[in-house]
Each structure stands twice: as C-alpha cells, then as structure tokens.
C-alpha atoms as a PDB file:
ATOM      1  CA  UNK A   1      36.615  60.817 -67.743  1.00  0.00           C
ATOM      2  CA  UNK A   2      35.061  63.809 -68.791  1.00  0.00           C
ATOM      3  CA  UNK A   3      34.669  66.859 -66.120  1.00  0.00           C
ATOM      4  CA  UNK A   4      32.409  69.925 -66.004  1.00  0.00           C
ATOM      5  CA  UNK A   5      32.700  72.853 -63.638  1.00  0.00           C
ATOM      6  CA  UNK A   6      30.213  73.799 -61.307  1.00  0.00           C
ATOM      7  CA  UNK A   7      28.492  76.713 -63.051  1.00  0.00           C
ATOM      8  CA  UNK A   8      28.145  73.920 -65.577  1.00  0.00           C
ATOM      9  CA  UNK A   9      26.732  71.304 -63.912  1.00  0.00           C
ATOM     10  CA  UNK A  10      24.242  74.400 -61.953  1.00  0.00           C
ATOM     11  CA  UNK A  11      23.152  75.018 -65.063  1.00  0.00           C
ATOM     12  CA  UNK A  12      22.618  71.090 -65.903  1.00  0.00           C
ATOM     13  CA  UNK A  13      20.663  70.703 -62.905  1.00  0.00           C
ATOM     14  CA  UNK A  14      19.341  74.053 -62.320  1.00  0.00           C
ATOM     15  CA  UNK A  15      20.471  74.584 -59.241  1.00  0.00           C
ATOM     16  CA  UNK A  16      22.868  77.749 -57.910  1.00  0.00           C
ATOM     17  CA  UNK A  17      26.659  77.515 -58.285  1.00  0.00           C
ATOM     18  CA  UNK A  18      26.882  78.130 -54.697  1.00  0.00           C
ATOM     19  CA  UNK A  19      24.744  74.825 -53.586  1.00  0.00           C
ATOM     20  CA  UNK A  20      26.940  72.678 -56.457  1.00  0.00           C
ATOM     21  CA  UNK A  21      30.098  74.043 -53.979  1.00  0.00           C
ATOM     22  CA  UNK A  22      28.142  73.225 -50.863  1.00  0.00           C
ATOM     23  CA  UNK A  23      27.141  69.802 -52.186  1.00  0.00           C
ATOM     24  CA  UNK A  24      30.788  68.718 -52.877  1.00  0.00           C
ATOM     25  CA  UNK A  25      32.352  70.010 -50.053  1.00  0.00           C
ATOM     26  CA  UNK A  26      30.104  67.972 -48.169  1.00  0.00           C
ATOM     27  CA  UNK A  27      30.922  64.579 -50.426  1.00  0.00           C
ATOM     28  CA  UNK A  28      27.837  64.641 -51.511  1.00  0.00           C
ATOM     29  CA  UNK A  29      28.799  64.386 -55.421  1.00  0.00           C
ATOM     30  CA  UNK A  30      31.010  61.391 -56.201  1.00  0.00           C
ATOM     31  CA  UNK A  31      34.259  62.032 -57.714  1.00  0.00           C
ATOM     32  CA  UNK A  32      33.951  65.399 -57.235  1.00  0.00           C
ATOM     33  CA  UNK A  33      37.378  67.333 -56.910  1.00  0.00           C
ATOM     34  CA  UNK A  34      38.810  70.481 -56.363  1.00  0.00           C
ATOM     35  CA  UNK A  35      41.747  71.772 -58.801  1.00  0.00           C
ATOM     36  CA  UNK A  36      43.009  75.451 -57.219  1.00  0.00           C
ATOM     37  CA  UNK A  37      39.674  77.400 -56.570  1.00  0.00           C
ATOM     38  CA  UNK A  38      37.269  75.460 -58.867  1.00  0.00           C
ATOM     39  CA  UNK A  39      35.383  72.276 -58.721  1.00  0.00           C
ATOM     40  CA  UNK A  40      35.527  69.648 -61.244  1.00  0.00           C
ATOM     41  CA  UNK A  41      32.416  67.214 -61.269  1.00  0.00           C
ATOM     42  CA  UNK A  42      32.141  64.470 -63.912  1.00  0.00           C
ATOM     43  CA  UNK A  43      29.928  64.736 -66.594  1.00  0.00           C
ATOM     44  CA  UNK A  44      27.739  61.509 -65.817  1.00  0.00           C
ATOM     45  CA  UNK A  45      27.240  63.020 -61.923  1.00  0.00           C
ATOM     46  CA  UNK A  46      23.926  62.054 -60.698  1.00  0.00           C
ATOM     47  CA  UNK A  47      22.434  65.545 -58.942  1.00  0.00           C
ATOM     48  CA  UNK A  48      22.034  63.998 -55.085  1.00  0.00           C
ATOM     49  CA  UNK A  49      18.628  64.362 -53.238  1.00  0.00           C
ATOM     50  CA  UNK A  50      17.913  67.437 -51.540  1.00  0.00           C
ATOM     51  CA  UNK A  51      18.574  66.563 -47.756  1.00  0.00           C
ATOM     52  CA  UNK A  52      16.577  69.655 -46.960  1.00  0.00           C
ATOM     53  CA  UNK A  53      13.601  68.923 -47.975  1.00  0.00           C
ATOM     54  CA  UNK A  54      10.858  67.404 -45.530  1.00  0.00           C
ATOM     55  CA  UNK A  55       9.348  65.607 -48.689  1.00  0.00           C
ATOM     56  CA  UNK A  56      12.305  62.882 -48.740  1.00  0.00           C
ATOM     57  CA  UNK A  57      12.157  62.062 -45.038  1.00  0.00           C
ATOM     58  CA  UNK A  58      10.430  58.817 -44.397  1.00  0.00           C
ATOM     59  CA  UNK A  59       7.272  58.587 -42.504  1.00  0.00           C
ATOM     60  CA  UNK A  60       8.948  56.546 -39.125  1.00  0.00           C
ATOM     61  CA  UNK A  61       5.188  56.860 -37.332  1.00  0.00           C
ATOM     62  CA  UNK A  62       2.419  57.857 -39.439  1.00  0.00           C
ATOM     63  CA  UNK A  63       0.188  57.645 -36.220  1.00  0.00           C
ATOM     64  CA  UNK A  64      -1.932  61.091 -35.573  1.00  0.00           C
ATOM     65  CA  UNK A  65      -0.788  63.103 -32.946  1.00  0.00           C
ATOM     66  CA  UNK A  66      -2.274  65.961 -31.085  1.00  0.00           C
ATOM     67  CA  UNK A  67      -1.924  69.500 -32.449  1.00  0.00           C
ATOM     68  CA  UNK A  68      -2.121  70.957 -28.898  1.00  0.00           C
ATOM     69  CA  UNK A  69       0.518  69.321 -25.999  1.00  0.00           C
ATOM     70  CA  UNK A  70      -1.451  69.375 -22.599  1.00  0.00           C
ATOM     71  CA  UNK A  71       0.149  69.026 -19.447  1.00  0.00           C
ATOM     72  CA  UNK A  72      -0.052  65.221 -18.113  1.00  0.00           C
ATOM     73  CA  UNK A  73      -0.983  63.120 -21.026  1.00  0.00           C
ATOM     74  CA  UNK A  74      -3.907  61.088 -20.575  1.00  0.00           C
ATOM     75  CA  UNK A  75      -2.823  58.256 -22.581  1.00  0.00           C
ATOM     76  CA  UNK A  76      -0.826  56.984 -19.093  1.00  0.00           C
ATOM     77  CA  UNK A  77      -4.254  56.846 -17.302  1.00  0.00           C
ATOM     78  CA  UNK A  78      -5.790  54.649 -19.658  1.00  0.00           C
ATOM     79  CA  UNK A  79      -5.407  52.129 -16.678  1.00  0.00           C
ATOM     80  CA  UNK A  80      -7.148  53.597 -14.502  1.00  0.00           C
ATOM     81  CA  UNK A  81     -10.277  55.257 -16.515  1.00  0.00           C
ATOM     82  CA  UNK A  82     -10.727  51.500 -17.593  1.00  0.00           C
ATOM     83  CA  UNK A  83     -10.850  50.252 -13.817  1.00  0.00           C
ATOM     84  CA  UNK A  84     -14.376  53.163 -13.991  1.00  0.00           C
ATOM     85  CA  UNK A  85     -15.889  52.007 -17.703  1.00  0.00           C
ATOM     86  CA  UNK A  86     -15.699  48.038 -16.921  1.00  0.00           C
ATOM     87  CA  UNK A  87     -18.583  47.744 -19.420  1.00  0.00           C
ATOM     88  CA  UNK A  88     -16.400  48.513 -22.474  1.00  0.00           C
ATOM     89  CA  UNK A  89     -13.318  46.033 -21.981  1.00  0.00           C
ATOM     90  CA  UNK A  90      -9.963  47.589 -23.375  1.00  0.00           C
ATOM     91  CA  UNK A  91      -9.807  51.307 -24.462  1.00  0.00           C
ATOM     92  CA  UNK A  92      -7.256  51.954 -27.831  1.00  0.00           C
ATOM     93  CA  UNK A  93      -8.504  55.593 -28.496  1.00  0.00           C
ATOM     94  CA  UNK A  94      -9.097  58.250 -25.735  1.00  0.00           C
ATOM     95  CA  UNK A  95     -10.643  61.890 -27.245  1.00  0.00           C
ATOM     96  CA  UNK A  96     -11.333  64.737 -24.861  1.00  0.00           C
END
C-alpha cells in the first residue's frame, strides 16, 4: 500500500496540514498512522465530510418555528381557545 504524508494529502484535498492532523487523530481517515512525528495516510484515502459544517446535518424537523421565543407558548392553549371559536372545529395553525 502506498502512503502519502499529510502536507501531501493537504495539498490533494486542499485542505491545511493542521486539519489532515486533526482529522486522523480523531480516526476520521482510515488507515491512517502515525510513524515518529508524522502521519502516513494511504494514497486511495477518501477526504471525510466536514463534521463542521451545518450544510451536512440532516433536516430532523423541517417544521417553521418562531424567530422570537415568548413567554408561555400558546400552542398549549389550543384547547382552550377552541372551547371559545366552536364555529371552526379543530385549530392546526395559531398566528398572533
């Protein structure tokens, strides 16, 4: 198996030297080992996903929320504003 170093494989990937050393100290870079002070990442290494970027995160609830948090939701009172509005059967959206 062939091996590069990590300024090598930054340079493949464009990344920073630095974050190649962060990445496989963390295990993020299969087969990655350390010889003395210096990294030694195969050649065929697949460059992981950046797990600091928002843009890779899936979207759990893609439901709107509010921008502003009031005090005492009024989604828990849906109840009871639908025991005063009879006339319009079941509530799903409450704006104020």
């Amino acid at each position: 198996m062939e091996y590069m170093s990590a300024n090598e494989i930054a340079n493949k990937w464009g990344i920073s030297q630095r974050r190649v050393a962060v990445l496989c100290s963390e295990g993020r870079i299969e087969k990655a080992r350390i010889m003395g002070n210096m990294w030694l990442i195969p050649a065929n290494a697949k460059k992981p996903i950046d797990a600091r970027s928002l843009r890779y995160k899936g979207k759990e609830n893609d439901l709107a929320k509010p921008f502003l948090k009031w005090v005492g939701g009024k989604t828990q009172l849906l109840k009871e504003i639908e025991s005063y509005y009879p006339f319009l059967g079941r509530i799903s959206r409450i704006f104020f």
